[in-house]
C-alpha atoms as a PDB file:
ATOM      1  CA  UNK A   1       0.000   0.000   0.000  1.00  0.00           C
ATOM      2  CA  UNK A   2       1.414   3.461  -0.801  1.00  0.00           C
ATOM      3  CA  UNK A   3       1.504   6.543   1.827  1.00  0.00           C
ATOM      4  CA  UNK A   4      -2.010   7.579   1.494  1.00  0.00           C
ATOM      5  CA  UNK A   5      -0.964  11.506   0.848  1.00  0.00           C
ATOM      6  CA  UNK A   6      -1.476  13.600  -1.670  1.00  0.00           C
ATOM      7  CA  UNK A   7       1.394  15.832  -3.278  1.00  0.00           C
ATOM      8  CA  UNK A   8       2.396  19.548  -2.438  1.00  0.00           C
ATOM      9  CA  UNK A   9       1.642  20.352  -6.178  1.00  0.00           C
ATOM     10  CA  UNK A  10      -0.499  18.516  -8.923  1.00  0.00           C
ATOM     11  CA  UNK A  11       1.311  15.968 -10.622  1.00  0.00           C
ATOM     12  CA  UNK A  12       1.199  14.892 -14.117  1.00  0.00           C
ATOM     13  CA  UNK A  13       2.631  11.366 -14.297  1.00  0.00           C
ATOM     14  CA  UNK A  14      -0.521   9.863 -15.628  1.00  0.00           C
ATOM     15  CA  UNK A  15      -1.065  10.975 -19.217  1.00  0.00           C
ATOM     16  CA  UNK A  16      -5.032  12.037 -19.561  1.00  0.00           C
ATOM     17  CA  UNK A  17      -4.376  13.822 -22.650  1.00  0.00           C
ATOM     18  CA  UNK A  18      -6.199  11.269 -25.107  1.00  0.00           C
ATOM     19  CA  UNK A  19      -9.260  12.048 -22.752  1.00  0.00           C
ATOM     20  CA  UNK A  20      -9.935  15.732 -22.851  1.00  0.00           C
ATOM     21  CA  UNK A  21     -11.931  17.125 -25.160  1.00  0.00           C
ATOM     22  CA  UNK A  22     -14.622  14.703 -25.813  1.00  0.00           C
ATOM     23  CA  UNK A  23     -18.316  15.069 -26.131  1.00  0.00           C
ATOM     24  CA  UNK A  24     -20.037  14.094 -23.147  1.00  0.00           C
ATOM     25  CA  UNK A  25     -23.677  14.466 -21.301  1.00  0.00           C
ATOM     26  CA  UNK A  26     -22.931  16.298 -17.833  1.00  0.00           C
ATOM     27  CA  UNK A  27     -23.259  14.032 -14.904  1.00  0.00           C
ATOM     28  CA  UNK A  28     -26.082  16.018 -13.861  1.00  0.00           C
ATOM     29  CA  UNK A  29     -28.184  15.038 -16.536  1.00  0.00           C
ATOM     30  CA  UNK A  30     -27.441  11.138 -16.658  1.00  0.00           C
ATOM     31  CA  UNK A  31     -23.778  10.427 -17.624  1.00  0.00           C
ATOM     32  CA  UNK A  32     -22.279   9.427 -15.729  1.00  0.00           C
ATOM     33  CA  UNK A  33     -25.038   7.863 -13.716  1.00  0.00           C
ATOM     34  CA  UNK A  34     -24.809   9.535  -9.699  1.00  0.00           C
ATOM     35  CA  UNK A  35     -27.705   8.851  -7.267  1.00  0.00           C
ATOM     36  CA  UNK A  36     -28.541   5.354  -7.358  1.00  0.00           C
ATOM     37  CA  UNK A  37     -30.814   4.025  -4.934  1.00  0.00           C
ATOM     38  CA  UNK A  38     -27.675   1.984  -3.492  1.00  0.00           C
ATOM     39  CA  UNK A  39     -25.372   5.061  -3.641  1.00  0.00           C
ATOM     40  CA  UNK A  40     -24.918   8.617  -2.345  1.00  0.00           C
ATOM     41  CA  UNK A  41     -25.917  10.899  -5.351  1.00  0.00           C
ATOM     42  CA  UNK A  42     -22.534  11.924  -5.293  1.00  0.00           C
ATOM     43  CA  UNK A  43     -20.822   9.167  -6.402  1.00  0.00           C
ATOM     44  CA  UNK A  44     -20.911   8.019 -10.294  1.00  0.00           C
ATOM     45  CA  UNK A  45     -19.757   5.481 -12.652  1.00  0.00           C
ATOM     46  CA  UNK A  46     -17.327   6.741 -15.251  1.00  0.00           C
ATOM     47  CA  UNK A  47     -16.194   5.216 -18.468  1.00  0.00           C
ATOM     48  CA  UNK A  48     -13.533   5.839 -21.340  1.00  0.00           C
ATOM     49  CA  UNK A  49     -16.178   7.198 -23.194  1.00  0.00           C
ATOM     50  CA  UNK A  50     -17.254   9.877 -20.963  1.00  0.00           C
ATOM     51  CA  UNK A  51     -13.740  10.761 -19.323  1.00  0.00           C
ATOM     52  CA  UNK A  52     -13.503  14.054 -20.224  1.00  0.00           C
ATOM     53  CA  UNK A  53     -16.404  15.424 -18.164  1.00  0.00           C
ATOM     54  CA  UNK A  54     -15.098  14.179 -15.239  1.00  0.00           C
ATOM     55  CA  UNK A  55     -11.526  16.187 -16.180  1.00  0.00           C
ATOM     56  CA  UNK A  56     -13.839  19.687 -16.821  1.00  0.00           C
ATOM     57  CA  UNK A  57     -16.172  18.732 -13.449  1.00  0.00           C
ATOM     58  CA  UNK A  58     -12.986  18.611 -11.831  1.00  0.00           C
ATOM     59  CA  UNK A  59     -12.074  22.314 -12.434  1.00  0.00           C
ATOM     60  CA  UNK A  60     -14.898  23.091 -10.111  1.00  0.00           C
ATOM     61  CA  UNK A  61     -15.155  20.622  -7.427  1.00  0.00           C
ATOM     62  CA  UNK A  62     -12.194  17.924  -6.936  1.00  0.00           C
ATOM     63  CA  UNK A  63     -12.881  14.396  -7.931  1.00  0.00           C
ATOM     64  CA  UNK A  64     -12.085  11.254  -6.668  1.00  0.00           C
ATOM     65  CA  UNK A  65     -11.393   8.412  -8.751  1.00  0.00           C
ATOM     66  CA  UNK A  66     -12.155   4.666  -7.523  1.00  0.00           C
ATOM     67  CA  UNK A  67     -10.080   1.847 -10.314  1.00  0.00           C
ATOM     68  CA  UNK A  68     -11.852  -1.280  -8.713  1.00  0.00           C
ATOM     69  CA  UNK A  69     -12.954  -4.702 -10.357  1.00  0.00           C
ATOM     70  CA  UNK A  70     -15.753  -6.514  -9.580  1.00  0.00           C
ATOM     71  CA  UNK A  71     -13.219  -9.587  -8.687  1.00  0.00           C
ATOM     72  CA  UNK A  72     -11.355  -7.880  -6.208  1.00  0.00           C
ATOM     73  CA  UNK A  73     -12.302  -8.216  -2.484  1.00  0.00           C
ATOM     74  CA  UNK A  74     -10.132  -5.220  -1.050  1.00  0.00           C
ATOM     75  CA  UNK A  75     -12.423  -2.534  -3.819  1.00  0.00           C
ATOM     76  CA  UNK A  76     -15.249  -4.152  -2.134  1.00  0.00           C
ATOM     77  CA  UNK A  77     -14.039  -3.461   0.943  1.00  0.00           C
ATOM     78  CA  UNK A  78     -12.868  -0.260   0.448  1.00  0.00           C
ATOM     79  CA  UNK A  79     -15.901   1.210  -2.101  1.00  0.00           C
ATOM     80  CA  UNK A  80     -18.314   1.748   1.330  1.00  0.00           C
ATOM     81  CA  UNK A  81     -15.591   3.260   2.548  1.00  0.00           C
ATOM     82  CA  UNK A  82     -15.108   6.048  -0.278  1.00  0.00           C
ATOM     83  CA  UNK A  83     -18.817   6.259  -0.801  1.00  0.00           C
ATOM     84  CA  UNK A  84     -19.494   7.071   3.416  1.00  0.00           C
ATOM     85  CA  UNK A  85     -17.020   9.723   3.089  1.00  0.00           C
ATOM     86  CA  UNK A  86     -17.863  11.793  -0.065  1.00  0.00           C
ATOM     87  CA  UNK A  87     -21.439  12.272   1.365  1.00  0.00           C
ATOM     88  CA  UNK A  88     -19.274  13.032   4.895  1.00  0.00           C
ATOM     89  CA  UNK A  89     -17.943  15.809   3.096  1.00  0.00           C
ATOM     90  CA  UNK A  90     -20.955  17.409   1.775  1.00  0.00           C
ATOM     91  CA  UNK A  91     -20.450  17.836  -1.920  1.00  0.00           C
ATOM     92  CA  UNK A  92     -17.197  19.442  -1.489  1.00  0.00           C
ATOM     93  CA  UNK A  93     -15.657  16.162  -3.845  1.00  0.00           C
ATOM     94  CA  UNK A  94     -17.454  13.455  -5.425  1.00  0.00           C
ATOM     95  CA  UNK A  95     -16.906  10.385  -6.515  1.00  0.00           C
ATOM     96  CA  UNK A  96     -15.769   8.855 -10.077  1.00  0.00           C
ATOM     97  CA  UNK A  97     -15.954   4.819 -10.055  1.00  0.00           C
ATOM     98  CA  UNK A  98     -14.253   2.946 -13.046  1.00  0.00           C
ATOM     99  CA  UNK A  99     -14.706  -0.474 -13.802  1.00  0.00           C
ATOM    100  CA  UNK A 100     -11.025  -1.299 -15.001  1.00  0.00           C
ATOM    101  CA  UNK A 101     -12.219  -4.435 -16.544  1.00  0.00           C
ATOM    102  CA  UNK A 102     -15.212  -2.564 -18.662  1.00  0.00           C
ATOM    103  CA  UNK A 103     -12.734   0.674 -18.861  1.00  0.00           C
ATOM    104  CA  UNK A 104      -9.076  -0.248 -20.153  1.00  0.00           C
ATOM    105  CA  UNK A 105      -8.240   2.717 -21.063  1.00  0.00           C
ATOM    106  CA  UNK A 106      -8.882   4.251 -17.935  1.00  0.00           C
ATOM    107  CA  UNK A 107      -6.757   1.525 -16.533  1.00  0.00           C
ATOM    108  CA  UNK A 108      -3.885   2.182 -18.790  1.00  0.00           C
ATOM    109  CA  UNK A 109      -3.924   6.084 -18.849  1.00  0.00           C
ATOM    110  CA  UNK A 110      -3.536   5.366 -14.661  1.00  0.00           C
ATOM    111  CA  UNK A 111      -1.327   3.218 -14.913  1.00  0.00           C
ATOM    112  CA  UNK A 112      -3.984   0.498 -12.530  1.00  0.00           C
ATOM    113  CA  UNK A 113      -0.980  -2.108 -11.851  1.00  0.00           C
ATOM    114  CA  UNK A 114      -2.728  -3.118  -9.105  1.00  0.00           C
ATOM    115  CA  UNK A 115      -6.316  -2.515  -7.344  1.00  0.00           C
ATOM    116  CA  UNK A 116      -7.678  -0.659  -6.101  1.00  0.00           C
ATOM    117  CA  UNK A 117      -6.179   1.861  -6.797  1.00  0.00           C
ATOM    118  CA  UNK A 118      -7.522   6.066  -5.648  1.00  0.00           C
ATOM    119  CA  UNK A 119      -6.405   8.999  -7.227  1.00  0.00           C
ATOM    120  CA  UNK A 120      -7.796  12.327  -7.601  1.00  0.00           C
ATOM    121  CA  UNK A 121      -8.561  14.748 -10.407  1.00  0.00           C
ATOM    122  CA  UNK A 122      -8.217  18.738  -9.735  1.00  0.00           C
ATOM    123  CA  UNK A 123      -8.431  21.217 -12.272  1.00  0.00           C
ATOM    124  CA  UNK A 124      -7.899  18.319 -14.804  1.00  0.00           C
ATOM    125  CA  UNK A 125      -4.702  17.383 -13.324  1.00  0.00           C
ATOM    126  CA  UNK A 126      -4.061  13.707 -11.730  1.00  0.00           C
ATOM    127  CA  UNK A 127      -3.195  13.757  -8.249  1.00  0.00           C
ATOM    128  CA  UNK A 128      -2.373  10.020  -6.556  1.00  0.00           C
ATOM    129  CA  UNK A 129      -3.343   9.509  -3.335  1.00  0.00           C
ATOM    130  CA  UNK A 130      -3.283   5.550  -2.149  1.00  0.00           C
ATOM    131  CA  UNK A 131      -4.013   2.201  -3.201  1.00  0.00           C
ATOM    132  CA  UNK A 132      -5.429  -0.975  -1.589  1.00  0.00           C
ATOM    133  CA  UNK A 133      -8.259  -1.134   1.417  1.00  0.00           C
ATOM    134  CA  UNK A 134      -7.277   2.117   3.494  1.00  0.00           C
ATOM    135  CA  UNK A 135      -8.827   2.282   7.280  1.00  0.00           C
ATOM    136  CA  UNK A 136     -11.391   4.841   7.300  1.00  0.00           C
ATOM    137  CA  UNK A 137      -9.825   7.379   9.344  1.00  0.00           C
ATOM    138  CA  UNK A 138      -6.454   7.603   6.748  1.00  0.00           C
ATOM    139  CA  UNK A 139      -8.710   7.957   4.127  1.00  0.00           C
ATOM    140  CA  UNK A 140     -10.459  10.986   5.710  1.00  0.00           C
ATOM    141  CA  UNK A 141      -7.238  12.621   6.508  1.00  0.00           C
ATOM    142  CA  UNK A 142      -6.143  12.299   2.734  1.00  0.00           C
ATOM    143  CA  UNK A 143      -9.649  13.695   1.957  1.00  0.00           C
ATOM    144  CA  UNK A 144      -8.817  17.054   4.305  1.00  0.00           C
ATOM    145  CA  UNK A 145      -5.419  17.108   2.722  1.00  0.00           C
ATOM    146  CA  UNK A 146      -6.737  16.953  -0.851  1.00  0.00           C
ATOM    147  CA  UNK A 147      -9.029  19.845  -0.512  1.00  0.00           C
ATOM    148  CA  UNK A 148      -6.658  22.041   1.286  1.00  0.00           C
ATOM    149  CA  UNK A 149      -4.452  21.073  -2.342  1.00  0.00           C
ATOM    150  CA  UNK A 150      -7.210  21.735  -4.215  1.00  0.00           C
ATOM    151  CA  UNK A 151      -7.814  25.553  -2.538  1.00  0.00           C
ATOM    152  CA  UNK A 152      -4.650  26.328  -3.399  1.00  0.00           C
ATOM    153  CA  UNK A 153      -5.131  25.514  -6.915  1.00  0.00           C
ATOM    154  CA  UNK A 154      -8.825  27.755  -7.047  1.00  0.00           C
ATOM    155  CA  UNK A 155     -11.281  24.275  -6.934  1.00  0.00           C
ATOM    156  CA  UNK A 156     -13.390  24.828  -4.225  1.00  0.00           C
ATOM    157  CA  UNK A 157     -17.134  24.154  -5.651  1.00  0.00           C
ATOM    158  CA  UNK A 158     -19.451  22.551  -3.831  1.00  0.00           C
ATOM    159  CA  UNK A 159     -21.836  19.438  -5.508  1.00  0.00           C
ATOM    160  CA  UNK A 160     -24.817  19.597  -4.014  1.00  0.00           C
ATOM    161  CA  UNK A 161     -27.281  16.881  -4.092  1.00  0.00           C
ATOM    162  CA  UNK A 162     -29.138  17.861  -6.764  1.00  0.00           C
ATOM    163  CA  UNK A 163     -25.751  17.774  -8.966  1.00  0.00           C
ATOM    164  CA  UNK A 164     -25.908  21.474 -10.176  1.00  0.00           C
ATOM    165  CA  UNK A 165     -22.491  22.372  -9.037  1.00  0.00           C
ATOM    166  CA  UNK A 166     -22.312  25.780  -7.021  1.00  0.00           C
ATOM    167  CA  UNK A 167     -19.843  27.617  -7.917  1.00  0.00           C
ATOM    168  CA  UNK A 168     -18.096  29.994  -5.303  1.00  0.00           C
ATOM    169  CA  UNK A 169     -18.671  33.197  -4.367  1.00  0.00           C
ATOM    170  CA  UNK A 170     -15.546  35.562  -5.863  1.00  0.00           C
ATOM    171  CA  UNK A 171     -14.324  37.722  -3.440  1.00  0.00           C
ATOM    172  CA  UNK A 172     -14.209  41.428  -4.741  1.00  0.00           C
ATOM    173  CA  UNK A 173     -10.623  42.397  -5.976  1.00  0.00           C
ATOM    174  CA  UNK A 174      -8.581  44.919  -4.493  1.00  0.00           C
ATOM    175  CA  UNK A 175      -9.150  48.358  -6.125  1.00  0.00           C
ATOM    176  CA  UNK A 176      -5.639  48.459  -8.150  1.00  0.00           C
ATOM    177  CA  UNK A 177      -6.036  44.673  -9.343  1.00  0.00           C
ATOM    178  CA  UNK A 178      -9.303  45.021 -10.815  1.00  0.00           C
ATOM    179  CA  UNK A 179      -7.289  47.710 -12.492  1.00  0.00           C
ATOM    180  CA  UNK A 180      -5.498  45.529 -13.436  1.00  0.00           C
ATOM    181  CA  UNK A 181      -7.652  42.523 -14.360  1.00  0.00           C
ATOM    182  CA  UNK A 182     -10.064  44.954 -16.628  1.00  0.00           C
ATOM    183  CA  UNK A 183      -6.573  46.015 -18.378  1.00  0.00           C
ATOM    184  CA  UNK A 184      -5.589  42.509 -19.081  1.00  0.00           C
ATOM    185  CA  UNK A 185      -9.173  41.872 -20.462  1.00  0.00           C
ATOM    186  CA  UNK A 186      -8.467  44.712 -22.784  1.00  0.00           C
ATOM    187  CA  UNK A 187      -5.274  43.407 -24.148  1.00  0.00           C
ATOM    188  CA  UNK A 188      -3.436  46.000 -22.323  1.00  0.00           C
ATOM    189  CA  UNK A 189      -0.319  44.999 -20.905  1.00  0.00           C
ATOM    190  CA  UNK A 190       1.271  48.144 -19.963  1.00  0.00           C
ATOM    191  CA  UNK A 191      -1.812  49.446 -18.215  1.00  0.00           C
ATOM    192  CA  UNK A 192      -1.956  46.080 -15.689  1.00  0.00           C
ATOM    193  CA  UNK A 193       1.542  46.460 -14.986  1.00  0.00           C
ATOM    194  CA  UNK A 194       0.792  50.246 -14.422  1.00  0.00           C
ATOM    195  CA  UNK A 195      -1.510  49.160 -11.750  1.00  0.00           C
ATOM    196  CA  UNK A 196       0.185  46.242 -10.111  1.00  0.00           C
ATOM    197  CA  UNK A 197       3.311  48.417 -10.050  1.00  0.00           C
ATOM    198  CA  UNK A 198       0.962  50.961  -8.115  1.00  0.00           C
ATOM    199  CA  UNK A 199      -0.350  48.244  -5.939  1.00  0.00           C
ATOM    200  CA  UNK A 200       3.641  47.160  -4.890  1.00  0.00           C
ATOM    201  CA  UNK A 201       4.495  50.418  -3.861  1.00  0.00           C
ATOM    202  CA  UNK A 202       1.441  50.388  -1.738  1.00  0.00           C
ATOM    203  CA  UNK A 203       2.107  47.114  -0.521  1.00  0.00           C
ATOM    204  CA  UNK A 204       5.679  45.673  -1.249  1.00  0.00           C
ATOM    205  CA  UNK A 205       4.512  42.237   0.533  1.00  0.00           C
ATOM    206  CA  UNK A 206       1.458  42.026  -2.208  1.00  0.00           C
ATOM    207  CA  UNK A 207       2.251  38.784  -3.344  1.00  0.00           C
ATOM    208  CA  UNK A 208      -0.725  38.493  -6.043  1.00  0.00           C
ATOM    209  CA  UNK A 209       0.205  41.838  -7.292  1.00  0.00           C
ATOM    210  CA  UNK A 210       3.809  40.655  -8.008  1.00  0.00           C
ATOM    211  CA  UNK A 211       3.010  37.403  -9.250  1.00  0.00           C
ATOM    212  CA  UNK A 212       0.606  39.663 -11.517  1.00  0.00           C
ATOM    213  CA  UNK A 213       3.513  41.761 -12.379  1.00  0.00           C
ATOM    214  CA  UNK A 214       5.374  39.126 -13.746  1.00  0.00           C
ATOM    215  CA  UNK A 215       2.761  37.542 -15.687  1.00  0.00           C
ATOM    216  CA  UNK A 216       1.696  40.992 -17.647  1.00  0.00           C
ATOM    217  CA  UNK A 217       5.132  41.661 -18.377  1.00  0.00           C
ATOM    218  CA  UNK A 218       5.802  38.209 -19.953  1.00  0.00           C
ATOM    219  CA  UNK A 219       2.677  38.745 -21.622  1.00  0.00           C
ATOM    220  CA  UNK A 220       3.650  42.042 -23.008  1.00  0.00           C
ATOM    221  CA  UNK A 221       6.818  40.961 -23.971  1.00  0.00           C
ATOM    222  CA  UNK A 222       5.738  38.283 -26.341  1.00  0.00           C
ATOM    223  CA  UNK A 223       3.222  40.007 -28.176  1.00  0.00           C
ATOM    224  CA  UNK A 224       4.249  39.943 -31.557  1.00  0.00           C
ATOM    225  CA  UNK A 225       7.091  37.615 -31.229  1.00  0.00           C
ATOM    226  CA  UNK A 226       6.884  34.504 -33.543  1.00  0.00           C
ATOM    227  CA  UNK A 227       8.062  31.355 -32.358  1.00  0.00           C
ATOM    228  CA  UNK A 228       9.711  30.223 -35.667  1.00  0.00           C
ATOM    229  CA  UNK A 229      11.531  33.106 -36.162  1.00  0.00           C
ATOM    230  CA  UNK A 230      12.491  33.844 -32.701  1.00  0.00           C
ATOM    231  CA  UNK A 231      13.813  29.878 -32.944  1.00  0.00           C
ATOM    232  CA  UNK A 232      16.289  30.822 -36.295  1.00  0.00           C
ATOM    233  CA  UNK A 233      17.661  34.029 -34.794  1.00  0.00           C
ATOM    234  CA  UNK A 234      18.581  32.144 -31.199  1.00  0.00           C
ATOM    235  CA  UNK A 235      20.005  29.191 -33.604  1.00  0.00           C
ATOM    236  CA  UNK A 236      22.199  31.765 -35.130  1.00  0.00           C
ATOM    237  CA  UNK A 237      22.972  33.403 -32.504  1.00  0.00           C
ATOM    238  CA  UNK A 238      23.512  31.623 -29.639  1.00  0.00           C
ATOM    239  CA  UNK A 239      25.472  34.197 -27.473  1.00  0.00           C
ATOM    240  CA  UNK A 240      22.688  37.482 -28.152  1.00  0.00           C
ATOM    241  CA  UNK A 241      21.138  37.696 -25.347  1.00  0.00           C
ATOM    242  CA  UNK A 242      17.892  39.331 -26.446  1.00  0.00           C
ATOM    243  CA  UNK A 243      17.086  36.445 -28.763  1.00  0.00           C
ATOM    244  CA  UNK A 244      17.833  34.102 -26.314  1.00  0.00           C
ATOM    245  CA  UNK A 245      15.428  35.773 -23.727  1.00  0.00           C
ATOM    246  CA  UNK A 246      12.788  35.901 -26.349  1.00  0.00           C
ATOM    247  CA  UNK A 247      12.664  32.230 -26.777  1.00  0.00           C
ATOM    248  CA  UNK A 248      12.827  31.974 -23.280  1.00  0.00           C
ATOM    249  CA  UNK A 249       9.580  33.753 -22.802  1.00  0.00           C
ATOM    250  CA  UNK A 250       7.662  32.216 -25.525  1.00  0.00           C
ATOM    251  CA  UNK A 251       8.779  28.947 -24.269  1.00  0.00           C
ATOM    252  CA  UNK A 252       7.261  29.504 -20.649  1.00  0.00           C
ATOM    253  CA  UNK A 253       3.921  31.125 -22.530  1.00  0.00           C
ATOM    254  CA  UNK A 254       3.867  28.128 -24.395  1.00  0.00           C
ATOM    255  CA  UNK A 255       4.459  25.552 -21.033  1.00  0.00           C
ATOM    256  CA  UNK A 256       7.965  24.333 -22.176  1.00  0.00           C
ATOM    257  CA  UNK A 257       9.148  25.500 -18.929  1.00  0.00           C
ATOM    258  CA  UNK A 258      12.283  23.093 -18.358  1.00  0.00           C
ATOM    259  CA  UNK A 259      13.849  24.309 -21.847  1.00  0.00           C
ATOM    260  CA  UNK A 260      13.246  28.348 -21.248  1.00  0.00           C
ATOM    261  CA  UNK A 261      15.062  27.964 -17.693  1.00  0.00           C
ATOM    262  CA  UNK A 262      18.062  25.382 -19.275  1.00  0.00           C
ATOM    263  CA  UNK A 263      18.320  27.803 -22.329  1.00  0.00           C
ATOM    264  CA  UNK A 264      18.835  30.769 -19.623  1.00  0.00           C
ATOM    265  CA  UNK A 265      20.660  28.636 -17.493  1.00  0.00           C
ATOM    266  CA  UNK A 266      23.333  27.840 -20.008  1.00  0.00           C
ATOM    267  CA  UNK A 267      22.940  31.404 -20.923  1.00  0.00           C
ATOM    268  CA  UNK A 268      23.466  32.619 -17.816  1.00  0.00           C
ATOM    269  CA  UNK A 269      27.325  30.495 -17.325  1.00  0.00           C
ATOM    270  CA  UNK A 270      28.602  31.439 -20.477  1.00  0.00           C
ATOM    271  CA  UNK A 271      28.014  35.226 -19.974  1.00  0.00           C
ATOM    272  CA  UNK A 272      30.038  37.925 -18.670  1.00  0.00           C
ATOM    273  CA  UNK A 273      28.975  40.075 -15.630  1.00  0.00           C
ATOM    274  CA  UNK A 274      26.709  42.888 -17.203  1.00  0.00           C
ATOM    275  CA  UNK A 275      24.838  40.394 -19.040  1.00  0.00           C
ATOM    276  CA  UNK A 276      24.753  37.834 -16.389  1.00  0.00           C
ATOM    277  CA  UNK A 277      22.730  40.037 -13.871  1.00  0.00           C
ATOM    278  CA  UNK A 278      19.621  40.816 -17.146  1.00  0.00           C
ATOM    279  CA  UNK A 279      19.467  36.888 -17.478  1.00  0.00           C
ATOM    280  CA  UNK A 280      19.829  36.247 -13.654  1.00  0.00           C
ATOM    281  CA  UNK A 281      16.951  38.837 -13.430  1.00  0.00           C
ATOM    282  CA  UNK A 282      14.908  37.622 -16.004  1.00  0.00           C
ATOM    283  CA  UNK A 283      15.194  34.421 -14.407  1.00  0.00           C
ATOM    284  CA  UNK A 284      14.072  35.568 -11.316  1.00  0.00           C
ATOM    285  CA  UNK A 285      11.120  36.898 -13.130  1.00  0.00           C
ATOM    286  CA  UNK A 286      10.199  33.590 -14.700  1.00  0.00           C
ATOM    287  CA  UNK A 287      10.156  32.091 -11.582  1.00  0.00           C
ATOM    288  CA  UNK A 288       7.561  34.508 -10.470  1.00  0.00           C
ATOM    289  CA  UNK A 289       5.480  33.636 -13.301  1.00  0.00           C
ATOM    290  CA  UNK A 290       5.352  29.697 -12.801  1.00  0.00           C
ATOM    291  CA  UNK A 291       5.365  29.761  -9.003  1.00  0.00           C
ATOM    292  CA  UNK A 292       7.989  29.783  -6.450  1.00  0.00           C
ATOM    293  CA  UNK A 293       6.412  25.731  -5.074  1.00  0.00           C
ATOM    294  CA  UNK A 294       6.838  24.595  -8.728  1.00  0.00           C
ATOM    295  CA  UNK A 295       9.142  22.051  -8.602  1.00  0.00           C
ATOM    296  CA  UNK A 296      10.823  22.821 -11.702  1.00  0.00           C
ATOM    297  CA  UNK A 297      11.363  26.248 -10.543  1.00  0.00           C
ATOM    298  CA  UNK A 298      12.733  24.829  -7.166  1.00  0.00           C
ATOM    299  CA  UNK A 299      15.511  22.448  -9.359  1.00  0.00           C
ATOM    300  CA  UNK A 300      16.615  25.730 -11.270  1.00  0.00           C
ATOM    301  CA  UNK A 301      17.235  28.194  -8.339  1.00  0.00           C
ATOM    302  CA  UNK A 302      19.718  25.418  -6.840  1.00  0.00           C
ATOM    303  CA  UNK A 303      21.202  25.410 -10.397  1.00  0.00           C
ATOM    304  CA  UNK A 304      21.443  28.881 -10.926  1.00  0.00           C
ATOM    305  CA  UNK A 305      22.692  29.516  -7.172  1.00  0.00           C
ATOM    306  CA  UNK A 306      25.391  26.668  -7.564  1.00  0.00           C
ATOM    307  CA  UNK A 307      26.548  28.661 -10.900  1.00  0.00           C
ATOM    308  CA  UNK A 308      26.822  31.896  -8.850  1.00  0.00           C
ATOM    309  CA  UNK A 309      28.975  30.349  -5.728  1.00  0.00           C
END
């Protein structure tokens, strides 16, 4: 049995990407099938088929997934189990069951070596949690810690029993990031970071007005850039820093994190000193934009502060 925990930050070792995107009928309206006269009406039966309404459900409210088979004595044991504790927690997660046998792609995409086998779903990202028959009490606690992980990420919806999700109340924005916001909504880069910039000096320990500094300025930066050619003029020149920055940017914009911060890396140890500190601080600023937790951003300050000792 693994360490029934969930991880700091989503993970995305299971490959769901031949999921998304297909047609599917809401589970509120039928598919998949919740409220069974056997069942709490938040728990459902899921198949390949209807897969990715489960992934967009799970931008709203978190979602369990069960991998059990009707041959296997521990699911049975440990289905009452799951079932008890989604209604315990009131339709803030639910409950996606797949028959592995009925469901191989499931199966595969989860990798279901052995059952059963409980992950989670949040924001359409996997998260794994245990497998085999958990005691009821560690399965609550990794219940509490997945929806503490799942505020973080902005999924806090509640299911009621009906099965019209509620969606949560947004809290009014601060003055200078609506500002901000209704700048960004106009395509207006340099107005946002106007505003955020405002908000800093107001507040230097604004966190959400940094981290929206750095995204607006990324943003701003790439407009008008174009990959291909951005690509060709780094290829050629591999020492101009500019070029290289550009393709660093459009690389995080574009989620190829790992090769924008080993491209300024690199960058970074064959420069001299003036040049160093613009891609040290660009650096800096990219890590901003993907998130001081992310572990990708954690492995390339160690790199960057073993090049500078």
């Amino acid at each position: 049995m693994s360490t029934p925990a969930p991880g700091a930050v989503l993970r995305g070792a299971v490959d769901l990407s031949s999921l998304r995107g297909r047609p599917a009928t809401p589970p509120a309206a039928g598919a998949p099938t919740a409220g069974s006269p056997d069942r709490p009406p938040l728990v459902f039966d899921v198949t390949d088929a209807d897969f990715g309404q489960v992934l967009e459900l799970s931008r709203t409210v978190p979602v369990v997934v069960d991998l059990w088979a009707e041959w296997c004595s521990p699911c049975k044991q440990l289905s009452p189990v799951l079932e008890k504790l989604v209604e315990e927690f009131g339709g803030r997660l639910v409950l996606a069951k797949v028959d592995v046998d009925a469901n191989p792609q499931l199966a595969q995409s989860f990798r279901a070596q052995s059952i059963p086998l409980v992950v989670a779903l949040v924001a359409g990202q996997p998260v794994q949690l245990f497998t085999g028959a958990v005691p009821e009490q560690q399965v609550r606690e990794v219940f509490t810690q997945l929806l503490e992980l799942a505020a973080t990420h902005g999924v806090t919806g509640v299911m009621p029993t009906g099965g019209d999700v509620q969606e949560p109340e947004e809290p009014a924005l601060p003055p200078l990031h609506q500002e901000a916001f209704d700048a960004i909504e106009r395509g207006d880069f340099a107005a946002a970071a106007s505003a955020y910039e405002q908000a800093l000096a107001e507040n230097p320990r604004d966190v959400d007005a940094k981290a929206g500094l750095a995204q607006v300025r990324l943003l701003g930066r790439v407009q008008g850039l174009d990959l291909a050619a951005a690509r060709a003029a780094a290829a050629a020149a591999p020492a101009d820093v500019r070029v290289q920055l550009d393709v660093a940017d459009l690389d995080v914009t574009g989620g190829h994190v790992e090769d924008a911060f080993g491209r300024l890396l690199d960058l970074f140890a064959a420069s001299g000193p003036e040049d160093r500190t613009t891609v040290r601080d660009r650096l800096l600023e990219l890590f901003g934009v993907v998130g001081e937790e992310d572990p990708r951003v954690l492995q390339a300050r160690r790199q960057l502060t073993s090049l500078l000792f």
